[in-house]
Protein backbone atom coordinates (compact mmCIF):
# COMPACT_ATOMS: atom_id res chain seq x y z
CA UNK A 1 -126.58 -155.90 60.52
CA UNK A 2 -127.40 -152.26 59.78
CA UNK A 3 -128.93 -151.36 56.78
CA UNK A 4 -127.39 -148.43 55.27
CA UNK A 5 -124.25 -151.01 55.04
CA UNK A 6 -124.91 -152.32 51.62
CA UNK A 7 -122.41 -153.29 49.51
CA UNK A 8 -122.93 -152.72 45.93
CA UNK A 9 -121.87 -155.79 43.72
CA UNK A 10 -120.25 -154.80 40.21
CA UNK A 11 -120.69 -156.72 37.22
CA UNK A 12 -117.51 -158.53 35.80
CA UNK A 13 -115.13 -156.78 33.52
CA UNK A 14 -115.05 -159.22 30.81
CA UNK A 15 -112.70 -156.75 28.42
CA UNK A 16 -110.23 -156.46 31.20
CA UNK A 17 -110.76 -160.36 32.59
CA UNK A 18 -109.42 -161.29 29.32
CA UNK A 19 -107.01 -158.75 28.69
CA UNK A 20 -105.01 -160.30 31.87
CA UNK A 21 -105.46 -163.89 30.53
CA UNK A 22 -103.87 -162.83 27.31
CA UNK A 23 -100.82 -161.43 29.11
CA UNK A 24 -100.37 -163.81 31.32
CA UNK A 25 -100.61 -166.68 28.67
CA UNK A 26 -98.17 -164.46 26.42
CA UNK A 27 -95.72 -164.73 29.18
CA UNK A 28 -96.17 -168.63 29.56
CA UNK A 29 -95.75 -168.75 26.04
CA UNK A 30 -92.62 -166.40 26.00
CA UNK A 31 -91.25 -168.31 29.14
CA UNK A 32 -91.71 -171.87 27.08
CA UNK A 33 -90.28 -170.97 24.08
CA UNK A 34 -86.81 -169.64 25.82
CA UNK A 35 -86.64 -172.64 28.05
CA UNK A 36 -87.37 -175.46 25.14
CA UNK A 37 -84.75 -174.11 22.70
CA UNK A 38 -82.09 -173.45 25.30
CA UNK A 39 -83.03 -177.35 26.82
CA UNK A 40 -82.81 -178.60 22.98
CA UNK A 41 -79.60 -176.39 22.41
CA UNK A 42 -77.89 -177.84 25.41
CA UNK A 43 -79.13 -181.49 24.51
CA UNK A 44 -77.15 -181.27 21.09
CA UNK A 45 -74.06 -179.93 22.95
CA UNK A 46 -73.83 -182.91 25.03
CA UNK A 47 -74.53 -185.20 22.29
CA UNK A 48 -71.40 -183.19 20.07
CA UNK A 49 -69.51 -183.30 23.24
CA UNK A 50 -70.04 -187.08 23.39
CA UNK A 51 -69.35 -187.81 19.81
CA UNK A 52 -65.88 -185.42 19.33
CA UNK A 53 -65.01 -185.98 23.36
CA UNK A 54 -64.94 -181.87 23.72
CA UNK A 55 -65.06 -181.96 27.41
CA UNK A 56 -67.79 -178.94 27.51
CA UNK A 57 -66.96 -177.09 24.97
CA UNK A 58 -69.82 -177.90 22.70
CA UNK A 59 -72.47 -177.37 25.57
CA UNK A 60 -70.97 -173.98 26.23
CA UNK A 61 -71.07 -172.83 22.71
CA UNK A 62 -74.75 -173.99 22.43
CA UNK A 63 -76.45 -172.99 25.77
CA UNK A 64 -75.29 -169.71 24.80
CA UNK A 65 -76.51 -170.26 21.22
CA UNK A 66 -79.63 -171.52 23.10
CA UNK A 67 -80.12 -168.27 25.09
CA UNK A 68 -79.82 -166.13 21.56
CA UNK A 69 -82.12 -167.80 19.42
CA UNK A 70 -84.89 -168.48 22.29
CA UNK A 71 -84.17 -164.80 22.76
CA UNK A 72 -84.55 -163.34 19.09
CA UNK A 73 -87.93 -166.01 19.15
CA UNK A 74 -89.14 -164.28 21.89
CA UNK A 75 -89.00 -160.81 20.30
CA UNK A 76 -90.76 -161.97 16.95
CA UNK A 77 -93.50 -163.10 19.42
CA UNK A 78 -93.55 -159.86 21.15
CA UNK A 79 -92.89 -157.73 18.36
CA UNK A 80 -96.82 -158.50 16.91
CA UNK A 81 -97.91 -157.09 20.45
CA UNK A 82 -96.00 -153.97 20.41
């Protein structure tokens, strides 16, 4: 091995280390909260659907309600990092 080959080890970038694990946990977090309220959302359509025999209609109307309000969540979350 030559000698003049050294490779110079750098310290860690703690700052930056955790600015990455903030993101990435802010986009767990943002992922979890759309998929629980549109899975809740779509839970309480089928149980209105079973209860006034709506054939649907009441899952439609609340996976899309689903999508909105996990969406609007998602921006309050996002709006304090903005």
């Amino acid at each position: 091995m030559n000698q003049n080959t050294t490779q110079k080890i750098s310290k860690p970038n703690w700052k930056k280390d955790a600015d990455v694990l903030k993101s990435v946990s802010l986009i767990g977090q943002l992922g979890l909260v759309m998929a629980i309220s549109v899975i809740i959302c779509v839970v309480l359509g089928l149980w209105l659907d079973k209860i006034f025999s709506l054939n649907g209609i009441m899952v439609a109307v609340f996976s899309f309600l689903g999508v909105i309000v996990g969406g609007l969540t998602d921006y309050k979350i996002l709006r304090k990092f903005l």
